[in-house]
PDB file of N, CA and C in Angstrom:
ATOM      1  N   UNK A   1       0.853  -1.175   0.000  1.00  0.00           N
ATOM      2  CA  UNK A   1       0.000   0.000   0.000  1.00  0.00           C
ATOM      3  C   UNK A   1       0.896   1.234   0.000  1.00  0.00           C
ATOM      4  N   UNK A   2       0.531   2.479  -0.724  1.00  0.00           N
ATOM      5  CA  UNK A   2       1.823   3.729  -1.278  1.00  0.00           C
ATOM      6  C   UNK A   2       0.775   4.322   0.197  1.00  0.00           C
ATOM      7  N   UNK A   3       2.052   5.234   0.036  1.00  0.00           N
ATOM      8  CA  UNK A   3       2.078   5.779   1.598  1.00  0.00           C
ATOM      9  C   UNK A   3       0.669   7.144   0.820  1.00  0.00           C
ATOM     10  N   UNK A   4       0.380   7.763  -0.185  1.00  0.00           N
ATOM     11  CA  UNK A   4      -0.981   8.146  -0.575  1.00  0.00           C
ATOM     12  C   UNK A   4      -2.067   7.372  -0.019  1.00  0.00           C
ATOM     13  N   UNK A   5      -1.977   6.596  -0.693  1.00  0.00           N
ATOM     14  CA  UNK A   5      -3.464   5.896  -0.504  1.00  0.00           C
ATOM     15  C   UNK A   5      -3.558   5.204   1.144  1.00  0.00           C
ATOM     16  N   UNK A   6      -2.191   5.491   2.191  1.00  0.00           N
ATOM     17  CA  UNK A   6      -2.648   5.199   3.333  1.00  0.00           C
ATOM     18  C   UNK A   6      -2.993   6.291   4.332  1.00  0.00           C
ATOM     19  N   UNK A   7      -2.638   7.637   3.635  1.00  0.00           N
ATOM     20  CA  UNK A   7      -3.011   9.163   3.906  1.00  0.00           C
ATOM     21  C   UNK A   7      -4.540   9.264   3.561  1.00  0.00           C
ATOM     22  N   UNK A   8      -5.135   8.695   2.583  1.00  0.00           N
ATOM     23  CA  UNK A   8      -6.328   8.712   2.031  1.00  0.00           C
ATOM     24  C   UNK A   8      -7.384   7.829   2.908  1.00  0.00           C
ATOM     25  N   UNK A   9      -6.724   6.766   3.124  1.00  0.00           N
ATOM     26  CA  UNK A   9      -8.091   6.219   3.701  1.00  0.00           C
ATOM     27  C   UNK A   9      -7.771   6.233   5.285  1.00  0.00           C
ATOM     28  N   UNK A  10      -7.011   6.996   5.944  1.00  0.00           N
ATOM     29  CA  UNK A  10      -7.107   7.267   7.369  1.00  0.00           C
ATOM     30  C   UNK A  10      -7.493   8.698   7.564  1.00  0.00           C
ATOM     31  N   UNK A  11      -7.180   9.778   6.287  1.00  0.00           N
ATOM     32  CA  UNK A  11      -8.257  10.867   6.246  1.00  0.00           C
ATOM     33  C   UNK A  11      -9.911  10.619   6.239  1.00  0.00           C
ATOM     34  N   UNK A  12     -10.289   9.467   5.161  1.00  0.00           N
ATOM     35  CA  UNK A  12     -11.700   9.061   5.191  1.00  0.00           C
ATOM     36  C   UNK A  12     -12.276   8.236   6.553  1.00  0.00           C
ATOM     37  N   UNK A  13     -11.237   7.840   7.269  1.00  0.00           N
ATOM     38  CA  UNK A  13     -11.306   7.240   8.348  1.00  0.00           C
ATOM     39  C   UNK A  13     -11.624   8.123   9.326  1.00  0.00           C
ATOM     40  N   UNK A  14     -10.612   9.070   9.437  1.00  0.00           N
ATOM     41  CA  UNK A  14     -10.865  10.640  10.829  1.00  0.00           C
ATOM     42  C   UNK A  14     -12.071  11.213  10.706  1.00  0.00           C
ATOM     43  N   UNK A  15     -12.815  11.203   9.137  1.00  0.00           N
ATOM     44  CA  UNK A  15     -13.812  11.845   8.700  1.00  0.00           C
ATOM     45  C   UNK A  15     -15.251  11.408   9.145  1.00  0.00           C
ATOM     46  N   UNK A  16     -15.202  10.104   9.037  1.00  0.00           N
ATOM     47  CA  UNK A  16     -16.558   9.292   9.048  1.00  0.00           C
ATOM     48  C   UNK A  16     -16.281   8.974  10.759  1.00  0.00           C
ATOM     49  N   UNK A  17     -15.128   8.718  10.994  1.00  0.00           N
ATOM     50  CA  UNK A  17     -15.643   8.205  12.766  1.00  0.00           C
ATOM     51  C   UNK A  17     -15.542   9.556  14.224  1.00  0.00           C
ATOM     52  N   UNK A  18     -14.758  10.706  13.338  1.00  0.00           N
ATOM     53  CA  UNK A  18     -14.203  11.760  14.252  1.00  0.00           C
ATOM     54  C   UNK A  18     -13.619  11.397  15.370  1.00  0.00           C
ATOM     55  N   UNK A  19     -12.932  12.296  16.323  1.00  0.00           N
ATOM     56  CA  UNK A  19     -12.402  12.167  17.311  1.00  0.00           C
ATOM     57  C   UNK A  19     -13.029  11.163  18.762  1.00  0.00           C
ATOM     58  N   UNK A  20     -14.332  11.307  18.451  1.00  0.00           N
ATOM     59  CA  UNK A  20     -15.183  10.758  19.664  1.00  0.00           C
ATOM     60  C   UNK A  20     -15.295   9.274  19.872  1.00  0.00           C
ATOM     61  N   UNK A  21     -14.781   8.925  19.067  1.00  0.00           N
ATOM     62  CA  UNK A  21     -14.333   7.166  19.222  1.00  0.00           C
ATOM     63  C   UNK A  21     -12.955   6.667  19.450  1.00  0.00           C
ATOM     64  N   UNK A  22     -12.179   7.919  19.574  1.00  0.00           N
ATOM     65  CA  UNK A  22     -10.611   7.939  19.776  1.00  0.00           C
ATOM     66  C   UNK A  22     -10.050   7.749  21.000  1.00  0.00           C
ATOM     67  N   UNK A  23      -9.289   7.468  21.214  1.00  0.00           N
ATOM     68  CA  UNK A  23      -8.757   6.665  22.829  1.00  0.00           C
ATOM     69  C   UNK A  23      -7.978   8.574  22.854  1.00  0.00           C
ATOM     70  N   UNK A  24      -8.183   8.734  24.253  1.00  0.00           N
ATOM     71  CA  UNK A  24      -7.869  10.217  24.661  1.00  0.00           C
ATOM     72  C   UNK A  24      -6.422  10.494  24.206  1.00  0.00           C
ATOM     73  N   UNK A  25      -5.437   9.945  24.312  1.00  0.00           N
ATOM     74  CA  UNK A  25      -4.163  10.134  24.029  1.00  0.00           C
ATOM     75  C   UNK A  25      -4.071  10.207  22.614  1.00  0.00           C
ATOM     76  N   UNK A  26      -5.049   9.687  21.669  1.00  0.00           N
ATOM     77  CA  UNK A  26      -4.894   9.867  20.057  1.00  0.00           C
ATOM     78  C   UNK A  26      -5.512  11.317  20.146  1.00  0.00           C
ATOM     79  N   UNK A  27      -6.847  11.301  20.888  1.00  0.00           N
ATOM     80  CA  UNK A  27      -6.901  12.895  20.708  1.00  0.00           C
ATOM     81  C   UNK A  27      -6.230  14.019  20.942  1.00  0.00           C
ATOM     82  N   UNK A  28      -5.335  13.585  22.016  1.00  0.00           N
ATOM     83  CA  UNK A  28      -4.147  14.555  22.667  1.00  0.00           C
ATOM     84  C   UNK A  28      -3.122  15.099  21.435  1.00  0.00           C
ATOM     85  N   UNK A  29      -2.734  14.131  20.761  1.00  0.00           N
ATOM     86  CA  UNK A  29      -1.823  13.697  19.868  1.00  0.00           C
ATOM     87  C   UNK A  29      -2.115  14.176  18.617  1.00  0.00           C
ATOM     88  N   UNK A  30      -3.776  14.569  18.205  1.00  0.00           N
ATOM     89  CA  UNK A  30      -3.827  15.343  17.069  1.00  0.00           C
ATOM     90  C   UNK A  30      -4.363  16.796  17.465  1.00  0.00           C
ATOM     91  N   UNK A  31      -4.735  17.222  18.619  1.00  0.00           N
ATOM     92  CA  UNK A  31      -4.375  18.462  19.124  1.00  0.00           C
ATOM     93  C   UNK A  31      -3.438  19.387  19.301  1.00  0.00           C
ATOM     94  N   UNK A  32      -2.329  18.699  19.564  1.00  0.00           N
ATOM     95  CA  UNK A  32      -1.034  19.319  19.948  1.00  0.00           C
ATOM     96  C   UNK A  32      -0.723  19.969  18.452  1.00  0.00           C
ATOM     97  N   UNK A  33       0.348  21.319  18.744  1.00  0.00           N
ATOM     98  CA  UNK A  33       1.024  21.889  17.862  1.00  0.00           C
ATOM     99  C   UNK A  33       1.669  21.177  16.931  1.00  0.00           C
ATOM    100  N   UNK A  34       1.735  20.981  15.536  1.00  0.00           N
ATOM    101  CA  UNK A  34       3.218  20.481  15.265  1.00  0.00           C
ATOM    102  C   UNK A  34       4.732  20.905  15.239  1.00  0.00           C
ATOM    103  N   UNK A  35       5.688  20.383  15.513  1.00  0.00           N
ATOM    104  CA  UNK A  35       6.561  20.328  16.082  1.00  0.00           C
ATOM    105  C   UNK A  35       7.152  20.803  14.611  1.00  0.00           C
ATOM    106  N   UNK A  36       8.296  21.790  14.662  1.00  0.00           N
ATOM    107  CA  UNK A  36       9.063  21.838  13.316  1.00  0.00           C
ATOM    108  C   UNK A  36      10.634  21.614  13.553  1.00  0.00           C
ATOM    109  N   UNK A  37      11.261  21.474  14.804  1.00  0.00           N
ATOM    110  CA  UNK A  37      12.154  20.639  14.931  1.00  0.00           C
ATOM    111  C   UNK A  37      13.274  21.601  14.077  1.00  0.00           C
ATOM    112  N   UNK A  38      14.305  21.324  14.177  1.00  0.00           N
ATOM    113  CA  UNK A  38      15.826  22.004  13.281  1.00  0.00           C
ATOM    114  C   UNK A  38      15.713  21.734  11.733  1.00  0.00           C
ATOM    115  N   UNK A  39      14.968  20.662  11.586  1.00  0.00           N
ATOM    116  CA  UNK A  39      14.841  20.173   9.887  1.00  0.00           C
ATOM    117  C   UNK A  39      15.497  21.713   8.940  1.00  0.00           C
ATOM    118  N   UNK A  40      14.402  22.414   8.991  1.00  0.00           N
ATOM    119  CA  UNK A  40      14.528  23.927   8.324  1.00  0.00           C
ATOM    120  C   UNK A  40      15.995  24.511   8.029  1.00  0.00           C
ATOM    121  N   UNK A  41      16.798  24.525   9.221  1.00  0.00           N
ATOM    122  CA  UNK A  41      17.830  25.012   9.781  1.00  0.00           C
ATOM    123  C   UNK A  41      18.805  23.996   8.563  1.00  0.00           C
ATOM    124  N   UNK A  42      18.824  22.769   8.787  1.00  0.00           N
ATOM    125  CA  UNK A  42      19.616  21.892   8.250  1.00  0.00           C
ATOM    126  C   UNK A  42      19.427  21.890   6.559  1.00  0.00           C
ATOM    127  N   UNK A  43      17.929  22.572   6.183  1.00  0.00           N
ATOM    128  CA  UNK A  43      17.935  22.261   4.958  1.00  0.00           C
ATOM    129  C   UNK A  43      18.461  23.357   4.245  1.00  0.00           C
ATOM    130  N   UNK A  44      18.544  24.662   5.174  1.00  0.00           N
ATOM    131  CA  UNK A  44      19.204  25.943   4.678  1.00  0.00           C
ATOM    132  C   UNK A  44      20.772  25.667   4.615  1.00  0.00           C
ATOM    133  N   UNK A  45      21.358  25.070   5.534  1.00  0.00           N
ATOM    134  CA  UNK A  45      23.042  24.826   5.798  1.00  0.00           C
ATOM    135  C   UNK A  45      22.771  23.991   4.497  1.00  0.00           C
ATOM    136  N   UNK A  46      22.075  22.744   4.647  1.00  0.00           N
ATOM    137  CA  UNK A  46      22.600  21.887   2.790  1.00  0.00           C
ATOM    138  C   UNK A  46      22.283  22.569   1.456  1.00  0.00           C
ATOM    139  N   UNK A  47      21.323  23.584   1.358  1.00  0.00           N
ATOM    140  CA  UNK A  47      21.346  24.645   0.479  1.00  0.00           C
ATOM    141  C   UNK A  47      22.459  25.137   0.174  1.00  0.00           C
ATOM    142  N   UNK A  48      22.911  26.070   1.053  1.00  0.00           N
ATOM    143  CA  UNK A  48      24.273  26.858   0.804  1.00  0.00           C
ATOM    144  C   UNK A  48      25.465  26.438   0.310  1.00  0.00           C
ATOM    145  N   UNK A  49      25.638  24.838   1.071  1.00  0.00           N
ATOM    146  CA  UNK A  49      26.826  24.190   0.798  1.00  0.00           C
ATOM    147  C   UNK A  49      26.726  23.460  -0.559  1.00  0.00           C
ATOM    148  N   UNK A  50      25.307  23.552  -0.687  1.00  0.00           N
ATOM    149  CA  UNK A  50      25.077  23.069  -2.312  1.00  0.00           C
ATOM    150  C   UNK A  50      25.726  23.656  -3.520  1.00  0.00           C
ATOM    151  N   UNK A  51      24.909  25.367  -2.980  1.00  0.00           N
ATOM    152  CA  UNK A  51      25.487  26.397  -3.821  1.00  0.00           C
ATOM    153  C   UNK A  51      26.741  26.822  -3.759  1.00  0.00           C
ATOM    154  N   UNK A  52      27.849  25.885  -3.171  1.00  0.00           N
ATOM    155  CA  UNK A  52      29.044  26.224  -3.028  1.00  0.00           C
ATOM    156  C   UNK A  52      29.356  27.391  -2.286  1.00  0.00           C
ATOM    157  N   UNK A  53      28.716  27.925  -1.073  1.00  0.00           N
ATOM    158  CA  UNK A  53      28.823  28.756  -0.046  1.00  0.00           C
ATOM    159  C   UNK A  53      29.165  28.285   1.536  1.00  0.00           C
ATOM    160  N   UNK A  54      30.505  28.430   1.643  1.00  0.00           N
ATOM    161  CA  UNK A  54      30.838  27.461   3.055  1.00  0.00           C
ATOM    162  C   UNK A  54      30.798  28.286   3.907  1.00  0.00           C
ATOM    163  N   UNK A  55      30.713  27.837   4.870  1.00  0.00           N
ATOM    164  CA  UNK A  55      30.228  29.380   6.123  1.00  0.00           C
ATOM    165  C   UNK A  55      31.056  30.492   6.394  1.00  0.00           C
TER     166      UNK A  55
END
């Protein structure tokens, strides 16, 4: 199964059953902020060094 079509039918899944059949910690878990973590940071440093710009 492509990681689409397992985005697809657990969207049609969240849709038709909503949160109210969800064990509290799944609800916790799609409440919370998402997290953006250094990713960003790291993809700007491999940018630069791409473009042949060393610090």
């Amino acid at each position: 199964m492509s990681d689409d079509s397992r985005l697809k039918r657990y969207t049609e899944i969240a849709k038709t059953q909503g949160e109210e059949g969800s064990h509290p910690s799944t609800v916790a878990v799609h409440r919370r902020p998402a997290e953006r973590g250094d990713g960003t940071r790291r993809t700007e440093h491999f940018a630069r060094i791409e473009r042949g710009r060393e610090a």
